[in-house]
N, C-alpha and C. Protein backbone atom coordinates (compact mmCIF):
# COMPACT_ATOMS: atom_id res chain seq x y z
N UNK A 1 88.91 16.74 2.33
CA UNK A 1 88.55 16.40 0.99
C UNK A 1 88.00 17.66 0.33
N UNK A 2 88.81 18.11 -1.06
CA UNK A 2 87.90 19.20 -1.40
C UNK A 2 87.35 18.92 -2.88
N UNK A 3 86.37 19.70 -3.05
CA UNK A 3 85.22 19.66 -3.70
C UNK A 3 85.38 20.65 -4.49
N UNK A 4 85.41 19.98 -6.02
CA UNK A 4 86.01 21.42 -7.38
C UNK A 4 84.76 21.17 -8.36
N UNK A 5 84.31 22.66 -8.74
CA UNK A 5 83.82 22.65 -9.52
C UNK A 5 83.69 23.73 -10.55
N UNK A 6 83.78 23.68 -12.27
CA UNK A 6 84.50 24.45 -12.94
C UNK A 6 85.43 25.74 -12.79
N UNK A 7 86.98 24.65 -11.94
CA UNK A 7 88.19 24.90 -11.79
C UNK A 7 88.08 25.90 -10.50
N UNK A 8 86.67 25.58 -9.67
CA UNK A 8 86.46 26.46 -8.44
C UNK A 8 86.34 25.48 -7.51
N UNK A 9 87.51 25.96 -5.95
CA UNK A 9 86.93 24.99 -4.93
C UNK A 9 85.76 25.42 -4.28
N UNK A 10 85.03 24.68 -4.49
CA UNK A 10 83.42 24.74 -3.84
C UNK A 10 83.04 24.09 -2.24
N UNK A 11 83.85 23.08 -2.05
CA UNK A 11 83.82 23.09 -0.56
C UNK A 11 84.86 22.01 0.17
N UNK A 12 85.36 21.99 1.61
CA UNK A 12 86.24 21.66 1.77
C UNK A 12 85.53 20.28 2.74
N UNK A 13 86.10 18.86 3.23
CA UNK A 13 85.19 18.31 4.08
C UNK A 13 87.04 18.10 5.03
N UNK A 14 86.60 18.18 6.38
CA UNK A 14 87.79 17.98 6.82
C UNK A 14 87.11 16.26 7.75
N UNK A 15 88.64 15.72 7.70
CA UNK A 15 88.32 14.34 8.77
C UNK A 15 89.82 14.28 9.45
N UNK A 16 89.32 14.44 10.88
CA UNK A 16 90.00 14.33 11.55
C UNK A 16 90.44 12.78 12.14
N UNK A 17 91.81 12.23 12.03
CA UNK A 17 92.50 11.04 12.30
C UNK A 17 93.52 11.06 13.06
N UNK A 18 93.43 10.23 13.76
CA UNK A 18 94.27 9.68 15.23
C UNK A 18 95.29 8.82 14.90
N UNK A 19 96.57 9.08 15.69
CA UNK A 19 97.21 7.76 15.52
C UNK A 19 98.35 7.63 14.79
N UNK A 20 99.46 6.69 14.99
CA UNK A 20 100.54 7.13 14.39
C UNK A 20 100.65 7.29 12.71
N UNK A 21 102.05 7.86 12.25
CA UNK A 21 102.01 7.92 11.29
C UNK A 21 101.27 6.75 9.99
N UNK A 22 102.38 5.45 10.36
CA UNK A 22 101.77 4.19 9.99
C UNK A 22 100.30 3.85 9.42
N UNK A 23 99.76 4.36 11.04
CA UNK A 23 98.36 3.72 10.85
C UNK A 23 97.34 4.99 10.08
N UNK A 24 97.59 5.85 10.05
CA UNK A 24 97.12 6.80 9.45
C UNK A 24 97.31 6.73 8.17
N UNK A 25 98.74 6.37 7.57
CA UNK A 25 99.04 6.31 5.63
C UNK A 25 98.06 5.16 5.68
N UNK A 26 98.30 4.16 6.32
CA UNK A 26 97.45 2.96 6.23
C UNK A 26 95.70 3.14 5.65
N UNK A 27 95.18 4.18 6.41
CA UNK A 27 93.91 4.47 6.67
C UNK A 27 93.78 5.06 5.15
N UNK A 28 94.54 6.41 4.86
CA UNK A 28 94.44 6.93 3.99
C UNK A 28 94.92 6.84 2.51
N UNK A 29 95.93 6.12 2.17
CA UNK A 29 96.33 5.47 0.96
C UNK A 29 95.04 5.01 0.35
N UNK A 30 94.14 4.08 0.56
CA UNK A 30 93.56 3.33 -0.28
C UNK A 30 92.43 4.02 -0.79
N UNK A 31 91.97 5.30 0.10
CA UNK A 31 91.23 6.50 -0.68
C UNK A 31 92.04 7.54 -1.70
N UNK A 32 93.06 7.80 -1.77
CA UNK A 32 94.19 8.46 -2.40
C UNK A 32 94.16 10.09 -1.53
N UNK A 33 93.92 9.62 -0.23
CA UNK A 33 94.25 10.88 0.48
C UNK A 33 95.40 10.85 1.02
N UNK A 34 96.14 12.57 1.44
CA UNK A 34 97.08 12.40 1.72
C UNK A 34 96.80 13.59 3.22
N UNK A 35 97.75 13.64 3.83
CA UNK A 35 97.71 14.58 5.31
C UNK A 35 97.93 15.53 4.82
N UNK A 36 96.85 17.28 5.25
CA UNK A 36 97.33 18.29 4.88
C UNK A 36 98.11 19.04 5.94
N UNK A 37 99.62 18.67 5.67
CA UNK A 37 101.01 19.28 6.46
C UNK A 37 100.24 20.62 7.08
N UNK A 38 100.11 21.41 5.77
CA UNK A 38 99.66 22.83 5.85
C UNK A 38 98.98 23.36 6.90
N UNK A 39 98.06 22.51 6.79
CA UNK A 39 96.79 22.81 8.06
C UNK A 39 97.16 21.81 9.34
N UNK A 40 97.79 20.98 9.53
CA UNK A 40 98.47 20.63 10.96
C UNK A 40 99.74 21.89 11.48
N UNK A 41 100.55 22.56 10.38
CA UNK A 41 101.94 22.70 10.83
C UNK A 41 100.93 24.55 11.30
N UNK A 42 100.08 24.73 10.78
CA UNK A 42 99.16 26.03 11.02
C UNK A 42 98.60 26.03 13.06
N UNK A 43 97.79 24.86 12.69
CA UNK A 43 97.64 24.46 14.36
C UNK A 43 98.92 24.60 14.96
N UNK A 44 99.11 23.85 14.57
CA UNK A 44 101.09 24.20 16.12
C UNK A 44 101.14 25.36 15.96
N UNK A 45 101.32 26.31 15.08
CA UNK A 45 101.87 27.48 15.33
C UNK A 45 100.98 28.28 16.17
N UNK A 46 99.63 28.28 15.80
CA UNK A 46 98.61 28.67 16.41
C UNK A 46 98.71 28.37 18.18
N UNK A 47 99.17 27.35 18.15
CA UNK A 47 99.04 26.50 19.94
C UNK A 47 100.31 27.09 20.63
N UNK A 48 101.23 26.95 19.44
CA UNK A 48 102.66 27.46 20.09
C UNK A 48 102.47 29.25 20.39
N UNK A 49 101.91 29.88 19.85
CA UNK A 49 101.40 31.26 19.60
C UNK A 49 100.70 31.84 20.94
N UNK A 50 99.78 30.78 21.34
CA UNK A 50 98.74 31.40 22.44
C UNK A 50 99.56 30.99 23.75
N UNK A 51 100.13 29.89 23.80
CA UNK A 51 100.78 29.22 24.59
C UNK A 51 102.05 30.29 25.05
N UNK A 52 102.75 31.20 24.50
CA UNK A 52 103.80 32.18 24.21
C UNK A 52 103.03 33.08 25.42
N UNK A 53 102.00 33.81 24.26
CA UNK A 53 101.11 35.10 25.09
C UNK A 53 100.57 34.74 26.76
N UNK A 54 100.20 33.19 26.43
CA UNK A 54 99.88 33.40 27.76
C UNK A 54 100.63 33.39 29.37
N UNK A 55 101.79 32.92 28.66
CA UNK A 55 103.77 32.75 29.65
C UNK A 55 103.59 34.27 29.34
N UNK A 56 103.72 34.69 28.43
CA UNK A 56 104.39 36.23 28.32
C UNK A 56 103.66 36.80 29.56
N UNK A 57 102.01 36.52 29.33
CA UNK A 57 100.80 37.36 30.23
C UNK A 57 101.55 37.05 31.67
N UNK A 58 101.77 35.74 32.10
CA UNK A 58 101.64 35.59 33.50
C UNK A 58 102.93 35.85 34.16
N UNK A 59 103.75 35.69 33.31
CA UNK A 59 105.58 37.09 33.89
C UNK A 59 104.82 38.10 33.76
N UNK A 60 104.34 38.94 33.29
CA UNK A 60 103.86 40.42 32.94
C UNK A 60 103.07 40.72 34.70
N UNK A 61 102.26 39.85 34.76
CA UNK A 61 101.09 39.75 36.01
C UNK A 61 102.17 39.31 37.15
N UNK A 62 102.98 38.55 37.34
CA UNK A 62 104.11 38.31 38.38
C UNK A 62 104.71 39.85 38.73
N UNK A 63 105.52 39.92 37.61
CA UNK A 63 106.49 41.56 37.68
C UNK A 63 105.50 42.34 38.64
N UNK A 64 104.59 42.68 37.53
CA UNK A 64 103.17 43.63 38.52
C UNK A 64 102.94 43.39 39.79
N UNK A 65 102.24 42.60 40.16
CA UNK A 65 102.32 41.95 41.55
C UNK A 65 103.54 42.20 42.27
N UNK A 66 104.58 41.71 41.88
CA UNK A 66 105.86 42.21 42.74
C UNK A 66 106.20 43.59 42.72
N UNK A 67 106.39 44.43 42.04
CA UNK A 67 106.42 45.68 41.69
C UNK A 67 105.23 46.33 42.65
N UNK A 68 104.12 46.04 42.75
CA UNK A 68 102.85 46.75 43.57
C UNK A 68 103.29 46.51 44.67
N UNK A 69 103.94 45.13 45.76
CA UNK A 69 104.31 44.91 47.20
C UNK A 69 105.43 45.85 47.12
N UNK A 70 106.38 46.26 46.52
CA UNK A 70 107.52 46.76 46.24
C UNK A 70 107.10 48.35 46.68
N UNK A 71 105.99 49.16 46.20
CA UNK A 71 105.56 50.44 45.99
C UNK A 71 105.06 50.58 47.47
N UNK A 72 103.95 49.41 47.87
CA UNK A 72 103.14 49.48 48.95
C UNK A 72 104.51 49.40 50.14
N UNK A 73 105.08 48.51 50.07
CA UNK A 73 106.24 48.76 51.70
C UNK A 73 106.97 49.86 51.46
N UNK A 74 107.30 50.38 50.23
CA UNK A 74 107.70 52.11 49.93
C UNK A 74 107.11 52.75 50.62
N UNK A 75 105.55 52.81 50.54
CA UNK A 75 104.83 53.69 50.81
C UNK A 75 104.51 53.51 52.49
N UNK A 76 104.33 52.60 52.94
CA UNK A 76 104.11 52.27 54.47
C UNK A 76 105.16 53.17 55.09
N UNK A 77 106.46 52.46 54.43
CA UNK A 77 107.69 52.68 55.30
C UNK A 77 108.00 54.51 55.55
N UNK A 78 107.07 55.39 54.09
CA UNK A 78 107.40 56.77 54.22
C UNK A 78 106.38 57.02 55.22
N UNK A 79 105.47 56.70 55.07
CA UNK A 79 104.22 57.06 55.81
C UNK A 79 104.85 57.00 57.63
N UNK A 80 105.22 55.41 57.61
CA UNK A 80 105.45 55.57 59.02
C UNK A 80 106.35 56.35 59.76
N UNK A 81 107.69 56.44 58.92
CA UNK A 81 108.75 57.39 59.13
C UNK A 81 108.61 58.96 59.44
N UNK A 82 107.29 59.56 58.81
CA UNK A 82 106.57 61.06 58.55
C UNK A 82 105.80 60.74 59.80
N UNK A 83 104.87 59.41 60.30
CA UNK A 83 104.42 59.75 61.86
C UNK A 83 105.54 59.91 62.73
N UNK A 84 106.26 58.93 62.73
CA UNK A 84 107.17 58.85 63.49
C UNK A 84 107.92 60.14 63.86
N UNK A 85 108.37 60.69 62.70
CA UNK A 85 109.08 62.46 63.16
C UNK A 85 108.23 63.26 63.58
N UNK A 86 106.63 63.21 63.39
CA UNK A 86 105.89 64.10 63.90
C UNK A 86 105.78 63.81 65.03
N UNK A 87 105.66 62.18 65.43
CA UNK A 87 105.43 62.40 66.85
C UNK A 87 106.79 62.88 67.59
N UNK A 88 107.74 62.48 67.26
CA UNK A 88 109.16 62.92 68.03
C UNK A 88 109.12 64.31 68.18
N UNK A 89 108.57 65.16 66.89
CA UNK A 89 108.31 66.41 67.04
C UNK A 89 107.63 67.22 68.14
N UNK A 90 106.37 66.34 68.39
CA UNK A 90 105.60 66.87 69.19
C UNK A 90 105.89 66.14 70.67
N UNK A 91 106.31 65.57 70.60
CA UNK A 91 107.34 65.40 71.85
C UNK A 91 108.42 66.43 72.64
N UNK A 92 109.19 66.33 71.86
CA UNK A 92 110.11 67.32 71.61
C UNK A 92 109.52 68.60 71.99
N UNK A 93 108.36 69.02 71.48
CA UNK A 93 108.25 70.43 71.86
C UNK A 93 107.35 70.47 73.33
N UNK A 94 107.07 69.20 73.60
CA UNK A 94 105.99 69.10 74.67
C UNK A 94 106.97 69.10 75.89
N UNK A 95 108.62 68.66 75.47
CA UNK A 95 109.58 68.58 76.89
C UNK A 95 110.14 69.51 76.98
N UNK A 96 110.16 70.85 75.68
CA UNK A 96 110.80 71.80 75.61
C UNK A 96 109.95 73.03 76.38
N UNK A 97 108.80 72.46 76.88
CA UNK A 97 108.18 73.48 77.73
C UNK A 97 107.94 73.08 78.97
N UNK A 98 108.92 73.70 79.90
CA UNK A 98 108.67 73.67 81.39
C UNK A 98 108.01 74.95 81.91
């Protein structure tokens, strides 16, 4: 409900209503209110909006996560491969001396 005064809106009262369409014109007809589309079709977008970012966030945080196990068995697998030739190395030179 808003509140005008010389040709200024001065304040807004919001009331929030439940319930199907029906019962809602029902409710509101006999005050001469009507549903402000505007400010419902604003909420959805708003819900649909955060709801987006936060799917977007948690593929973003998946990828990552997979991508980091991906780097880490990279990195094991060089690591172990670099002991591994050193020790063969030092093997190797330990049978190469009789």
């Amino acid at each position: 409900m808003k509140t005008v005064r010389r040709r200024r809106l001065v304040a807004v009262k919001h009331h929030v209503v439940f319930g199907s369409l029906e019962a809602v014109n029902h409710v509101l007809a006999p005050l001469g209110w009507h549903i402000n589309t505007a400010f419902v079709e604003r909420i959805n977008l708003t819900i649909c909006h955060l709801t987006h970012k936060s799917a977007t966030w948690a593929k973003i945080c998946v990828k990552r996560a997979k991508l980091v196990k991906i780097c880490v068995k990279f990195l094991v697998d060089i690591r172990f491969r670099l002991a591994l030739s050193r020790a063969l190395q030092k093997t190797a030179l330990v049978l190469r001396r009789p």
